[in-house]
C-alpha atoms as a PDB file:
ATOM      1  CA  UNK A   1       0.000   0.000   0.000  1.00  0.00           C
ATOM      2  CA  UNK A   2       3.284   2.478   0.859  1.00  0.00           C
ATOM      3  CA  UNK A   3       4.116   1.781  -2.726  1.00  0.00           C
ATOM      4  CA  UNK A   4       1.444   2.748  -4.373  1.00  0.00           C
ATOM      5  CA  UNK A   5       0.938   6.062  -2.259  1.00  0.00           C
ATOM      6  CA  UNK A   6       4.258   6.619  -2.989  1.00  0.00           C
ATOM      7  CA  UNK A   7       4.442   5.910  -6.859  1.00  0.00           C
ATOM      8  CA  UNK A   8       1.207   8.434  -7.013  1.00  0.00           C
ATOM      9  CA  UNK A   9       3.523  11.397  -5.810  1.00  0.00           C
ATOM     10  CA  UNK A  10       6.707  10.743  -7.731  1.00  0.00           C
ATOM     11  CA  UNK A  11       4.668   9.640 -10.949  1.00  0.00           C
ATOM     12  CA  UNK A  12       3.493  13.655 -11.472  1.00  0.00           C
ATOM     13  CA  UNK A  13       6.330  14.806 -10.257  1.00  0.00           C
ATOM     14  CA  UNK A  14       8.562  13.383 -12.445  1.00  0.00           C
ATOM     15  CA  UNK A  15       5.468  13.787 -15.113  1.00  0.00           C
ATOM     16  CA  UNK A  16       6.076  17.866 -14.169  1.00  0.00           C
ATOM     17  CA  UNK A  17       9.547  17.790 -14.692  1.00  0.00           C
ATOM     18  CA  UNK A  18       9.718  16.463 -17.798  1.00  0.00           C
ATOM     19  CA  UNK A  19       7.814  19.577 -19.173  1.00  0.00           C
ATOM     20  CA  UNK A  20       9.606  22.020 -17.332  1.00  0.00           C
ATOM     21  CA  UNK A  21      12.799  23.025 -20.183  1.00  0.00           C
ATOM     22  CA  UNK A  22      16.386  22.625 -19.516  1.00  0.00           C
ATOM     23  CA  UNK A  23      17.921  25.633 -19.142  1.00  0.00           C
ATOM     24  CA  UNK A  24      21.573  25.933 -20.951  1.00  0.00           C
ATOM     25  CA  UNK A  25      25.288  26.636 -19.073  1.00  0.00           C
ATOM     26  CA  UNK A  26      25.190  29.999 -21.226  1.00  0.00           C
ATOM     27  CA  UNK A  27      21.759  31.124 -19.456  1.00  0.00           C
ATOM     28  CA  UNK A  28      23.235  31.709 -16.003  1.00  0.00           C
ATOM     29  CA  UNK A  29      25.466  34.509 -14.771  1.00  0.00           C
ATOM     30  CA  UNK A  30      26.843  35.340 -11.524  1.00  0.00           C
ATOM     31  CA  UNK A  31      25.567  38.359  -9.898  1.00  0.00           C
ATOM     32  CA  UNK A  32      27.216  39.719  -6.327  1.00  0.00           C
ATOM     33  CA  UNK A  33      30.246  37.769  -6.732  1.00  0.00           C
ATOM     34  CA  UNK A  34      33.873  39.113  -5.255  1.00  0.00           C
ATOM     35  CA  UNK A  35      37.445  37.347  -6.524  1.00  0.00           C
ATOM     36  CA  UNK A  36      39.719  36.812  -3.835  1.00  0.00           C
ATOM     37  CA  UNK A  37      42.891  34.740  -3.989  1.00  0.00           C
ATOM     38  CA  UNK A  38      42.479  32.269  -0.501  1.00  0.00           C
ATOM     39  CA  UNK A  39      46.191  30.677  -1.013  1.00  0.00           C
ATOM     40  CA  UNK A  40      49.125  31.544  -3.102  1.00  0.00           C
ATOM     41  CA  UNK A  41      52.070  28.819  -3.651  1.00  0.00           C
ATOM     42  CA  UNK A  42      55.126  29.248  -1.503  1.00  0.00           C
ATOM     43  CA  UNK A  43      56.659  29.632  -4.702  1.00  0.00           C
ATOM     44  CA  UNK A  44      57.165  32.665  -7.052  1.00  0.00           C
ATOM     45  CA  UNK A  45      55.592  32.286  -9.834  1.00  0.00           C
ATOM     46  CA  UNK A  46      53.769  29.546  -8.116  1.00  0.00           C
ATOM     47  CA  UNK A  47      51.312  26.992  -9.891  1.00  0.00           C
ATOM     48  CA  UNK A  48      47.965  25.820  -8.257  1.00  0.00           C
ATOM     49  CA  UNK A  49      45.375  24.148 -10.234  1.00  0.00           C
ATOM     50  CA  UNK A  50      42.207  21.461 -10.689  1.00  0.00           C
ATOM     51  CA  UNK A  51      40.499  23.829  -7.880  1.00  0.00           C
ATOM     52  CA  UNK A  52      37.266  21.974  -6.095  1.00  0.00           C
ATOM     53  CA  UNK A  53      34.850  23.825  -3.862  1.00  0.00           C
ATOM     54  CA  UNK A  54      32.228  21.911  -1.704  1.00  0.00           C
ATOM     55  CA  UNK A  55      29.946  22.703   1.594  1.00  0.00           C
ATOM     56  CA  UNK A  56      30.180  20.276   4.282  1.00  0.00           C
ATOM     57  CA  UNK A  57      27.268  19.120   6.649  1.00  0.00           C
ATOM     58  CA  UNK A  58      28.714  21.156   9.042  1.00  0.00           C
ATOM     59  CA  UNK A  59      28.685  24.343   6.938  1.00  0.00           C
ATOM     60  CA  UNK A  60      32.657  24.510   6.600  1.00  0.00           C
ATOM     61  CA  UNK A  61      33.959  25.760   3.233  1.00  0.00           C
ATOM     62  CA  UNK A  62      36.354  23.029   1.532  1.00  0.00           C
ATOM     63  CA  UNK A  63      38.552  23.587  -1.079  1.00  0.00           C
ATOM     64  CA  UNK A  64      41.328  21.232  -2.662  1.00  0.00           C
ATOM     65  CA  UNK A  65      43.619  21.623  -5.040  1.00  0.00           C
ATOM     66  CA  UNK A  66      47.011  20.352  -6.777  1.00  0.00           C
ATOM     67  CA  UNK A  67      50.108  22.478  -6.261  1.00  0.00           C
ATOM     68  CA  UNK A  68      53.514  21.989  -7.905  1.00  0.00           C
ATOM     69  CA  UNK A  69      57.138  23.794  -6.493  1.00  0.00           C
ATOM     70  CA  UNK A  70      60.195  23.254  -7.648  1.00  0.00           C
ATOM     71  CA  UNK A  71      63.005  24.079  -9.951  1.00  0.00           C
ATOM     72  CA  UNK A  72      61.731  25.258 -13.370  1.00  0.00           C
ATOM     73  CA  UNK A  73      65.092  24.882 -15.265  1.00  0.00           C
ATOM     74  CA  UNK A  74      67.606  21.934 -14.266  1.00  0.00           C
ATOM     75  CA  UNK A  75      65.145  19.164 -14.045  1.00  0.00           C
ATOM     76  CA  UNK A  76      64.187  15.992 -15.360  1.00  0.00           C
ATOM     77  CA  UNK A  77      61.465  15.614 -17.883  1.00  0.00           C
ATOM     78  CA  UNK A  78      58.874  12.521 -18.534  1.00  0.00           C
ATOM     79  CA  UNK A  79      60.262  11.025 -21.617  1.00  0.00           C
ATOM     80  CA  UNK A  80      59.905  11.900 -24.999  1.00  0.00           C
ATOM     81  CA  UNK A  81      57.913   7.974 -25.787  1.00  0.00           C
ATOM     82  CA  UNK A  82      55.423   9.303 -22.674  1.00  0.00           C
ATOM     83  CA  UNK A  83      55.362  12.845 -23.844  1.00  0.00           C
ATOM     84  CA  UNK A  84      54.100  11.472 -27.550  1.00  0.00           C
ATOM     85  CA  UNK A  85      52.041   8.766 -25.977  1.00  0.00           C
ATOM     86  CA  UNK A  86      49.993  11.463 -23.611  1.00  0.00           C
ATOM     87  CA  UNK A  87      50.369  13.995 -25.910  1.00  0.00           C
ATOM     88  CA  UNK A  88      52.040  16.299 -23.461  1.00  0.00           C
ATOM     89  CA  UNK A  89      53.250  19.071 -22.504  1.00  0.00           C
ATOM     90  CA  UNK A  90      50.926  20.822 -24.646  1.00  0.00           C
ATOM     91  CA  UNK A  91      52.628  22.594 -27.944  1.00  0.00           C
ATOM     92  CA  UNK A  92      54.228  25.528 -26.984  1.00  0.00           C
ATOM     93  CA  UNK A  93      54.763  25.178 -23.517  1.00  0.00           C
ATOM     94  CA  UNK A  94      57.495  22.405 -22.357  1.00  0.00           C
ATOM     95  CA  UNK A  95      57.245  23.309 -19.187  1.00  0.00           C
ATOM     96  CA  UNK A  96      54.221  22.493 -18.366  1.00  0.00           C
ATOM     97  CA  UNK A  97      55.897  19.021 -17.571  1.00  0.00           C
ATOM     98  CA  UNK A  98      55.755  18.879 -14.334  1.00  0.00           C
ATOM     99  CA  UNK A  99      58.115  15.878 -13.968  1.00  0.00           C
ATOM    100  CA  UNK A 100      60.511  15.866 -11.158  1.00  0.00           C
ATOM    101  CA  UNK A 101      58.483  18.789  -9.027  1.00  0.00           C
ATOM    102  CA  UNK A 102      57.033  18.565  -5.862  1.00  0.00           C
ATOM    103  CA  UNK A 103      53.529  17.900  -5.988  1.00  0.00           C
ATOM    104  CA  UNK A 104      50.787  17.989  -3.538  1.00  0.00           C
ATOM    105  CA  UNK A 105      47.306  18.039  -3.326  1.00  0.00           C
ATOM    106  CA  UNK A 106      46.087  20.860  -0.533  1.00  0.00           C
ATOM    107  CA  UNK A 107      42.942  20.394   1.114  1.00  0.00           C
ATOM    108  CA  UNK A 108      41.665  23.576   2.987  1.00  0.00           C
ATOM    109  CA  UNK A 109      38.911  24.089   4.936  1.00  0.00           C
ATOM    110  CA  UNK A 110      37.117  27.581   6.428  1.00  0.00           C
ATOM    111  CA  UNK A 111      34.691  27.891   9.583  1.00  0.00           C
ATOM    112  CA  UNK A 112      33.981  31.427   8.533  1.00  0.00           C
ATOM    113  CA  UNK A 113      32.487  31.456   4.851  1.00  0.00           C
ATOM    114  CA  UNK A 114      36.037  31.491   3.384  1.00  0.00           C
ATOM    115  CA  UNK A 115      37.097  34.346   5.202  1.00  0.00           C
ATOM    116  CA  UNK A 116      39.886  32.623   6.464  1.00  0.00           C
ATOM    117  CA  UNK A 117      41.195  28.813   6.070  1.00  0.00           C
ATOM    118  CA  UNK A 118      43.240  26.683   7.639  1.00  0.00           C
ATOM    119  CA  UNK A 119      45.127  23.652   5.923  1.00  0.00           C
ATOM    120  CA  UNK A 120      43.449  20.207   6.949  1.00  0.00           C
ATOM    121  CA  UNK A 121      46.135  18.007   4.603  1.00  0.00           C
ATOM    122  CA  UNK A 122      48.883  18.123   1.703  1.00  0.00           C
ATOM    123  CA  UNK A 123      49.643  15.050   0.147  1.00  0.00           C
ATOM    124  CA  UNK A 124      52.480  14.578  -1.355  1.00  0.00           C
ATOM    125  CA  UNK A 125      53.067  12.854  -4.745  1.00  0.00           C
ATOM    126  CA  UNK A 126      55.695  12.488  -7.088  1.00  0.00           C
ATOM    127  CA  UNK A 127      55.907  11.916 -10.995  1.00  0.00           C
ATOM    128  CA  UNK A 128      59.061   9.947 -12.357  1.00  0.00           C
ATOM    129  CA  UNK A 129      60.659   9.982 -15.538  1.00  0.00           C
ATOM    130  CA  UNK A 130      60.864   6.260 -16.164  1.00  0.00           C
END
């Protein structure tokens, strides 16, 4: 009998959603938004990328992302087989490589809507040019 009652609410409301129209990526803006830089590599220039964002349960702010330090000049590269099989670094910018750097993904987390953060974890992880 739960079934039934059940399938007679989710029936129209899927029925509803199916005539209610997608709406497209290019159809939203952001209004009242503010660009702040949160965390800067200890390194000059310093490279942080693949950035994630998510609330917690708890409310806290998380953020992750991959950083790489390190010597730009003086250091090994993957090798040229790799580099042709992954089709890397991308044309026009061999350094990009980021063979033989020290890598870490950075997981932050704020208790005050991002106003400030403290670091929860980096781990570290290494490529090697085998």
């Amino acid at each position: 009998m739960r079934l039934m009652s059940l399938m007679r609410l989710v029936l129209p409301a899927f029925a509803l959603l199916a005539l209610i129209p997608s709406a497209r990526a290019d159809k939203y803006s952001a209004v009242e938004h503010q660009r702040q830089t949160i965390y800067h590599s200890p390194q000059t220039p310093g490279f942080t990328s693949w950035v994630g964002a998510w609330t917690m349960p708890d409310g806290n702010l998380m953020v992750s992302f991959t950083q790489a330090t390190g010597p730009i000049e003086g250091r090994s590269l993957a090798p040229k087989e790799v580099q042709h099989r992954l089709s890397w670094p991308p044309a026009g910018h061999p350094g990009y490589d980021m063979t033989g750097l020290d890598l870490r993904n950075v997981h932050l987390r704020s208790t005050d809507s991002g106003k400030t953060d403290q670091s929860i974890v980096m781990d570290s992880f290494r490529l090697k040019a085998e």
